[in-house]
N, C-alpha and C. Protein backbone atom coordinates (compact mmCIF):
# COMPACT_ATOMS: atom_id res chain seq x y z
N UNK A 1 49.03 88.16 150.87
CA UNK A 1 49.01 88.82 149.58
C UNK A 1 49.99 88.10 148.65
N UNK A 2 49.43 87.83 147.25
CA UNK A 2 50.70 86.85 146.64
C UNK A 2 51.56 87.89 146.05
N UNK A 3 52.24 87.61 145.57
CA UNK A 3 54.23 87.96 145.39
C UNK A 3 53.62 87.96 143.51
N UNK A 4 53.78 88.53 142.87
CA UNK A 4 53.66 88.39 141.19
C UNK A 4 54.88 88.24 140.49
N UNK A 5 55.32 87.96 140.02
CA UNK A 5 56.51 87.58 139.51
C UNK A 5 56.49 88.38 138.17
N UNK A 6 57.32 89.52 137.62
CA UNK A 6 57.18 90.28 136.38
C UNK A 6 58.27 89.92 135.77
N UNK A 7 58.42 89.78 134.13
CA UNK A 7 58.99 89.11 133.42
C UNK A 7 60.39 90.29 133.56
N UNK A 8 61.61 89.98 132.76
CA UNK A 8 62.27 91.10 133.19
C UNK A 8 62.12 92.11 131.78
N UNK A 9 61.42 91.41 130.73
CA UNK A 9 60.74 92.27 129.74
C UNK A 9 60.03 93.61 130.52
N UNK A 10 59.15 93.25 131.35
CA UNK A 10 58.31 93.87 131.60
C UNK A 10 59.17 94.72 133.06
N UNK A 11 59.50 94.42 133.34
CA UNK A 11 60.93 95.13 134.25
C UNK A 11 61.44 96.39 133.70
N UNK A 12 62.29 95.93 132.18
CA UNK A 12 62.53 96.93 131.69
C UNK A 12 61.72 97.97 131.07
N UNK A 13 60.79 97.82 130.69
CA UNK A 13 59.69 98.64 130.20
C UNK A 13 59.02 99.76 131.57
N UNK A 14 58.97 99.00 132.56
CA UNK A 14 58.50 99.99 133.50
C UNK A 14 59.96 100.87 133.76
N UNK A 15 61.53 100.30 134.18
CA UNK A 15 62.44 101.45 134.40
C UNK A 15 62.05 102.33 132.82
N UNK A 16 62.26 102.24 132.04
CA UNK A 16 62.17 103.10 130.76
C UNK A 16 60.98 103.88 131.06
N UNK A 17 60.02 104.04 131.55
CA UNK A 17 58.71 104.71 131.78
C UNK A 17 59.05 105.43 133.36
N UNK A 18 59.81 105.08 133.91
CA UNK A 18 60.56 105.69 135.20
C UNK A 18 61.40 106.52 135.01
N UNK A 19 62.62 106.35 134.19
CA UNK A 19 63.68 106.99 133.81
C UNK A 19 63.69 108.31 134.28
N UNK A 20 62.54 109.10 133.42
CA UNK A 20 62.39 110.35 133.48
C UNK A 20 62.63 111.33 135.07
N UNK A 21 61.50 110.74 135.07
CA UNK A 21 61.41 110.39 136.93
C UNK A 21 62.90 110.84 138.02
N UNK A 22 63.38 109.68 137.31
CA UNK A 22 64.78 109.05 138.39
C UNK A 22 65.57 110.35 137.67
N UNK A 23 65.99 110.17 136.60
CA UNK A 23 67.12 111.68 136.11
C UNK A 23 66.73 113.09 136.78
N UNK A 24 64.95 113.26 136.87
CA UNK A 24 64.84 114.62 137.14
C UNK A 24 65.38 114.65 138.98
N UNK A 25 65.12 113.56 139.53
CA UNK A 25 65.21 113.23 140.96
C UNK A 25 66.80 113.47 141.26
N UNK A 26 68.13 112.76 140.29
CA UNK A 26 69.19 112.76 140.58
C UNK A 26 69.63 114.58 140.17
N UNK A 27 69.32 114.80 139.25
CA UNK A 27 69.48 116.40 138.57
C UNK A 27 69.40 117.05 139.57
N UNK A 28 68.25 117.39 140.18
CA UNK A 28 67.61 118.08 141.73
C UNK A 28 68.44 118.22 142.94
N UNK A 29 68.90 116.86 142.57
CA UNK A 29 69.48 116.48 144.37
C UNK A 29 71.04 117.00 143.93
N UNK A 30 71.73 116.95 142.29
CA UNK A 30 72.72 116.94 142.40
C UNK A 30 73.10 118.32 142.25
N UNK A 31 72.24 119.81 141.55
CA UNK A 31 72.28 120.78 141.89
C UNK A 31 72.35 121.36 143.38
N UNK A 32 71.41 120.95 144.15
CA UNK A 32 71.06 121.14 145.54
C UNK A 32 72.87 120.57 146.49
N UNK A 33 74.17 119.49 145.84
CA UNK A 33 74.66 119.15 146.35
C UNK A 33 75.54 120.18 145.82
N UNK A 34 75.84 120.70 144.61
CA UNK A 34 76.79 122.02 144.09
C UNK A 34 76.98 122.98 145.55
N UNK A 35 75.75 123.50 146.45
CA UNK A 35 75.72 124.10 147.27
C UNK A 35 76.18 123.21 148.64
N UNK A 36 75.33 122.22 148.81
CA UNK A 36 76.03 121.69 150.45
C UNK A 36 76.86 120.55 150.24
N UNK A 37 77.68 120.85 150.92
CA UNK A 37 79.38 120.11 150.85
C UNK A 37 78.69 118.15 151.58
N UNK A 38 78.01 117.74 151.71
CA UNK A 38 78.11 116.76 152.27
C UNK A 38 77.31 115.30 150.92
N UNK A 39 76.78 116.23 149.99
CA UNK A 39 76.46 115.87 148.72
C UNK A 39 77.58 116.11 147.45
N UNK A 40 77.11 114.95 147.12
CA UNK A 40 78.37 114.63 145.61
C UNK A 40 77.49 115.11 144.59
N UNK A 41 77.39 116.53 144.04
CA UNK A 41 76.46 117.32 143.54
C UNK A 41 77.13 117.11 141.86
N UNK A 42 78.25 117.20 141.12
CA UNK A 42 78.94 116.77 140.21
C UNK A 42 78.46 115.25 139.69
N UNK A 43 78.16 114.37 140.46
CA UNK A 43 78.46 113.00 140.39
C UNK A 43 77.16 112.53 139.98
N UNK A 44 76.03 113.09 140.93
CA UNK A 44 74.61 113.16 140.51
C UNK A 44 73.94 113.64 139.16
N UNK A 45 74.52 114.83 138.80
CA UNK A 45 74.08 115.87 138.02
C UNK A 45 74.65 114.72 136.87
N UNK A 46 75.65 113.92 136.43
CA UNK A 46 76.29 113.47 135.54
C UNK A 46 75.24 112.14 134.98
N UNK A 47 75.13 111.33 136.24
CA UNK A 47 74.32 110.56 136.46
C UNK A 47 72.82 110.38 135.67
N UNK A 48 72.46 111.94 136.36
CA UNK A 48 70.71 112.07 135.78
C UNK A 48 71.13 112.42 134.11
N UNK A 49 71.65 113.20 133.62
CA UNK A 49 72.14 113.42 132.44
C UNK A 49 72.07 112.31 131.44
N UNK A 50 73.12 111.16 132.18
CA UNK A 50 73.14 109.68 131.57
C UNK A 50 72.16 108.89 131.34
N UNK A 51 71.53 109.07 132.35
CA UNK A 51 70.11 108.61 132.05
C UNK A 51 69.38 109.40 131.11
N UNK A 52 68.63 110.57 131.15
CA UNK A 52 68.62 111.10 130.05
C UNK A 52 69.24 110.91 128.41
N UNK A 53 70.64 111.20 128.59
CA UNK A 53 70.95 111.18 127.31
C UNK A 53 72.18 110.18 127.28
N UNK A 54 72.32 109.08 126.98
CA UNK A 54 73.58 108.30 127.65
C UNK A 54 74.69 108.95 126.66
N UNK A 55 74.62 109.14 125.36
CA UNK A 55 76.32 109.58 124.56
C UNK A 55 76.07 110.86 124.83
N UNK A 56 75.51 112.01 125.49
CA UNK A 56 76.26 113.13 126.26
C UNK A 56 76.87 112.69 127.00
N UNK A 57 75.97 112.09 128.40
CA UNK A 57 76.57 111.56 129.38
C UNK A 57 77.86 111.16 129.32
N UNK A 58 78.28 110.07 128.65
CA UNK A 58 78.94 109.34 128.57
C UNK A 58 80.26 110.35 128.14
N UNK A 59 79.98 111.33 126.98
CA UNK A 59 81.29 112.14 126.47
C UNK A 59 81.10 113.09 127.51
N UNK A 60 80.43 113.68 128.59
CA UNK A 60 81.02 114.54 129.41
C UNK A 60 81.28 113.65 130.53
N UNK A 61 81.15 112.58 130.84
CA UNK A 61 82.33 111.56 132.09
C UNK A 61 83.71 111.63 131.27
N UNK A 62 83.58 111.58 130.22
CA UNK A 62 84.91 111.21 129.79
C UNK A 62 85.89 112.97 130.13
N UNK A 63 85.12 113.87 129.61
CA UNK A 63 85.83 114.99 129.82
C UNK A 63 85.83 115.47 131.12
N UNK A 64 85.36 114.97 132.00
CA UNK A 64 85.50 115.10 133.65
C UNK A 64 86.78 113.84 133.91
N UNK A 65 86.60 113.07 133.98
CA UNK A 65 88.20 112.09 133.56
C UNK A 65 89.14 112.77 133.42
N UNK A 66 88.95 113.36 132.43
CA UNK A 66 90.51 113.95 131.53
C UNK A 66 90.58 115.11 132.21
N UNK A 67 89.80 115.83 132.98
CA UNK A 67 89.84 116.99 133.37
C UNK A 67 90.87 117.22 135.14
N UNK A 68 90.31 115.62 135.45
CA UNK A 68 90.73 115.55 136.78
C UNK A 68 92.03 115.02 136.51
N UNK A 69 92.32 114.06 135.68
CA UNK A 69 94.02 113.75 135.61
C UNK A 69 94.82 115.26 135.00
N UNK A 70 94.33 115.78 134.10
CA UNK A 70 95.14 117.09 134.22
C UNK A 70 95.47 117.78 135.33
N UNK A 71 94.46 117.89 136.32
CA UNK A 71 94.40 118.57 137.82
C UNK A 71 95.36 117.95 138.46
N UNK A 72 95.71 116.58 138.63
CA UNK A 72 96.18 115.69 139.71
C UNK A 72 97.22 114.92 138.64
N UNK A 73 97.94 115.49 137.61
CA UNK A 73 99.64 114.63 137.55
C UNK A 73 100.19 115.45 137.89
């Protein structure tokens, strides 16, 4: 079977048509980890978000940052 070689134009166009996909997948798994301790349920949930919306994302990492150095000086 031959190997096709896709431009990385066309790379990015299919993740962008995935996206959706992948955020609702990380969202899912990262609620589901809120409950069992062996999942990083915070980390996920932030993740799919970013993908979704990157300047939420991005300003609620930052206030999880600032949230955890308040916790831990």
């Amino acid at each position: 079977m031959p190997v096709t070689k896709k431009s990385l134009f066309e790379e990015i166009k299919q993740f962008n048509r995935d996206k959706k996909k992948y955020a609702l997948i990380l969202l899912i798994v990262g609620f589901a980890g809120l409950l069992l301790p062996v999942i990083p349920g915070l980390m996920l949930i932030v993740l799919g978000i970013m993908l979704l919306h990157p300047k939420l994302g991005q300003a609620l990492s930052e206030k999880i940052k600032d949230w955890v150095k308040f916790l831990f000086r």
